[in-house]
Protein backbone atom coordinates (compact mmCIF):
# COMPACT_ATOMS: atom_id res chain seq x y z
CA UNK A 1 52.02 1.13 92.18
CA UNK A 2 55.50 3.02 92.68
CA UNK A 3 57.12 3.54 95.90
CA UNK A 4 57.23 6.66 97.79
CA UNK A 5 59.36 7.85 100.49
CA UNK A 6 58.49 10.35 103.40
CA UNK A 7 60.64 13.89 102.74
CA UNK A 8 58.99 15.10 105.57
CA UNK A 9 56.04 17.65 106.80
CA UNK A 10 55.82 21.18 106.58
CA UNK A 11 53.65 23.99 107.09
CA UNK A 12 52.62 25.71 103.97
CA UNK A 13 52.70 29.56 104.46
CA UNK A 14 50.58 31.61 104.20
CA UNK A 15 47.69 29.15 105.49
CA UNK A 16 49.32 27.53 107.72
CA UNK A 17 48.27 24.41 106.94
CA UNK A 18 50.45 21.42 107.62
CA UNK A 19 51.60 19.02 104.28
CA UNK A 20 53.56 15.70 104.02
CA UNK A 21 55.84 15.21 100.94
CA UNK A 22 56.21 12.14 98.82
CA UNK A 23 58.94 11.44 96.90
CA UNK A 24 58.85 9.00 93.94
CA UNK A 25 61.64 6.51 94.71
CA UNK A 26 64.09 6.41 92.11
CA UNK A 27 61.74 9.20 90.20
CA UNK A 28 61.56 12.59 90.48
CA UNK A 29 58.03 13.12 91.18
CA UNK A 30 56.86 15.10 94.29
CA UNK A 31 53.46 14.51 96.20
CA UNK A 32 52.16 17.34 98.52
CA UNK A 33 49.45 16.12 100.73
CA UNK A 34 47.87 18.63 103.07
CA UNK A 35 47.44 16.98 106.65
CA UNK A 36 45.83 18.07 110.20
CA UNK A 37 48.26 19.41 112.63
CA UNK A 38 47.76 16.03 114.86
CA UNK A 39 48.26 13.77 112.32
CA UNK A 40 51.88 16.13 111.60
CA UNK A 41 52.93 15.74 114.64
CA UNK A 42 52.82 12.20 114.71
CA UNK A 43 54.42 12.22 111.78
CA UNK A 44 57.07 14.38 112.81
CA UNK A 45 57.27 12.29 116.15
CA UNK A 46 57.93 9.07 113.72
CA UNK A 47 60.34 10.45 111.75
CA UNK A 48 62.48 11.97 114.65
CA UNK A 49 62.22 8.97 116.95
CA UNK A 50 60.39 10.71 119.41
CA UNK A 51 58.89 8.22 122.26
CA UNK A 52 55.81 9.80 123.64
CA UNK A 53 55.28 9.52 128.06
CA UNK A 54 52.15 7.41 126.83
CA UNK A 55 50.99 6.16 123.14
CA UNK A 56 49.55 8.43 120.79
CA UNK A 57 46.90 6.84 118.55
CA UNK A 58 48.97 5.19 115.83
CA UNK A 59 51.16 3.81 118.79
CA UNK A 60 48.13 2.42 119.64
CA UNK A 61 47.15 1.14 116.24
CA UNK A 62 50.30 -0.31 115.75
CA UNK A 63 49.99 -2.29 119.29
CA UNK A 64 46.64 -3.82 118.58
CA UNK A 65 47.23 -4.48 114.76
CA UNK A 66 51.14 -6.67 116.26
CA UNK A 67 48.89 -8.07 119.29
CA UNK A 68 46.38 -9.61 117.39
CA UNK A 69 49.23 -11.74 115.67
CA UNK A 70 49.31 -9.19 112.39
CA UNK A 71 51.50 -6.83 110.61
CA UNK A 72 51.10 -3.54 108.08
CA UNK A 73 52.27 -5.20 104.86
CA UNK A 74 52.15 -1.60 103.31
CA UNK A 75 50.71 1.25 102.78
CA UNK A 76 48.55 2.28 99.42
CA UNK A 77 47.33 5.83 98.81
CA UNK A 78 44.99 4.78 96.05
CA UNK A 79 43.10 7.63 94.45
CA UNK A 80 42.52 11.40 94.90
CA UNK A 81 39.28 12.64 94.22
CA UNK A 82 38.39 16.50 94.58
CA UNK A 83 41.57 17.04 96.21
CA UNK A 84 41.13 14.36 99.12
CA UNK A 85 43.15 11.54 99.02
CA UNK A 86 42.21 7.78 99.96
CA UNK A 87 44.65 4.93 101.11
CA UNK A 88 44.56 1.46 102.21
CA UNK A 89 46.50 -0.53 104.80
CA UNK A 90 47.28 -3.60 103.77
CA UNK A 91 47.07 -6.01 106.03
CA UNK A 92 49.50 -9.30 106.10
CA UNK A 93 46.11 -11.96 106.75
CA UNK A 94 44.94 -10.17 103.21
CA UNK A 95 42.70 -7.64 105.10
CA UNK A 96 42.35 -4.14 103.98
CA UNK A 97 41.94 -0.82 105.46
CA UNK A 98 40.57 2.33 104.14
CA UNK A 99 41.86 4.99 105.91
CA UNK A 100 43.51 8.52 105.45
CA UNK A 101 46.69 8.71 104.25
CA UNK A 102 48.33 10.81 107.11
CA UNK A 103 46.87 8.44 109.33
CA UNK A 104 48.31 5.62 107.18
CA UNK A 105 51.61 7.33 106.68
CA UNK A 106 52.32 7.81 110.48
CA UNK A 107 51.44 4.54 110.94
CA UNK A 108 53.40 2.79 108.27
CA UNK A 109 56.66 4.90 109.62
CA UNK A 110 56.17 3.20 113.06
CA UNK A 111 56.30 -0.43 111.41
CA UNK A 112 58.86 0.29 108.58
CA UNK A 113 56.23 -0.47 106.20
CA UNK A 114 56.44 0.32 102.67
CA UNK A 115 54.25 3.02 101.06
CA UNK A 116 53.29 2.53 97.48
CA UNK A 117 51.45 5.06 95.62
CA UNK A 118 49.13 4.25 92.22
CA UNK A 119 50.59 5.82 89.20
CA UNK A 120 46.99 7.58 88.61
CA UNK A 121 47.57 9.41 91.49
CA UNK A 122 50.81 10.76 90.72
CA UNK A 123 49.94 11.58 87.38
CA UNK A 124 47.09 13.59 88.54
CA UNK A 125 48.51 15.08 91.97
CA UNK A 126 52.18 14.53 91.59
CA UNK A 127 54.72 17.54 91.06
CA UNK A 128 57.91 16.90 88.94
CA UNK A 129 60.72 18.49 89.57
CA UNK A 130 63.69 18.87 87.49
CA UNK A 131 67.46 18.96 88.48
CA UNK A 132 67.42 22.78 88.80
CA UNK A 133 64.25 22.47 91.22
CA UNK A 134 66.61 20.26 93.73
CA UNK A 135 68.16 22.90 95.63
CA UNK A 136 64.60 23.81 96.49
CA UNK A 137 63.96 20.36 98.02
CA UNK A 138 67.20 20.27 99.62
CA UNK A 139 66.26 24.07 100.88
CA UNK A 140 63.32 21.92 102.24
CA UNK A 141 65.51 19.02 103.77
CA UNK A 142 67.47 21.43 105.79
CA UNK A 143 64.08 23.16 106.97
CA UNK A 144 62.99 19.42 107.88
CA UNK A 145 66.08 19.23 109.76
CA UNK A 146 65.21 22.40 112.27
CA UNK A 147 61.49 21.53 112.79
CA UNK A 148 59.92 20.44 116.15
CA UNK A 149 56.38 18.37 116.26
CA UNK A 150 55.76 21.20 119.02
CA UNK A 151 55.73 23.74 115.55
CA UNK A 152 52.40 21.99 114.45
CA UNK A 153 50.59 22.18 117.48
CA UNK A 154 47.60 24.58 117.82
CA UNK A 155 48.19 28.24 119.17
């Protein structure tokens, strides 16, 4: 397993479908994961530090997971099959989780949990990108920078 950090989400043009990107800590591997507009927004929510009026549903995850005397150890996205990815919480009792990775990602950004990747699935899904490729991703940070969870919501 290799660590992964969240870049951010996005929404790919021209279908206007929402991603997440991965990066390979201390690598320079790149995993695009396309993602429902909800599970974006919380994602973009997490990342920005946005408090919603009431919880959303990983708020609420995260609540009954710390009630019940628990934490997210981490997050695994395990295996990609036909282009759908699979993860696993990982529980700290030893329990785990299947459960999408968006889901899993938003989730693991509102504990600070770690999110680990198997090498399979970057070897199969993951995008390298060499030094000439990182204005492009910092092209992307700064686009990250502007975005709003409201620019993933349904029109």
């Amino acid at each position: 397993m290799r660590e992964v950090d969240v870049v951010g989400v996005r929404v790919e043009m021209p279908s206007n479908q929402p991603i997440v990107l991965l990066r390979e800590s201390g690598g320079s591997r790149y995993l695009p994961i396309w993602i429902g507009a909800v599970e974006a927004t919380a994602i973009a929510f997490a990342q920005q530090g946005v408090v919603p009026p009431r919880p959303l549903t990983h708020d609420l995850l995260k609540s009954v997971i710390e009630e019940t005397g628990n934490s997210l150890l981490e997050v695994q996205i395990v295996e990609v099959r036909e282009g759908i990815f699979f993860a696993n919480l990982v529980l700290a009792s030893g329990v785990e989780v299947s459960a999408r990775p968006s889901d899993s990602i938003a989730l693991a950004l509102r504990t600070g949990s770690r999110i680990v990747c198997d090498e399979a699935v970057l070897d199969e899904a993951g995008l390298a990108a060499p030094e000439e490729q990182e204005d492009e991703v910092e092209k992307f940070r700064e686009f990250l920078d502007h975005v709003s969870p409201e620019d993933f919501e349904s029109t």
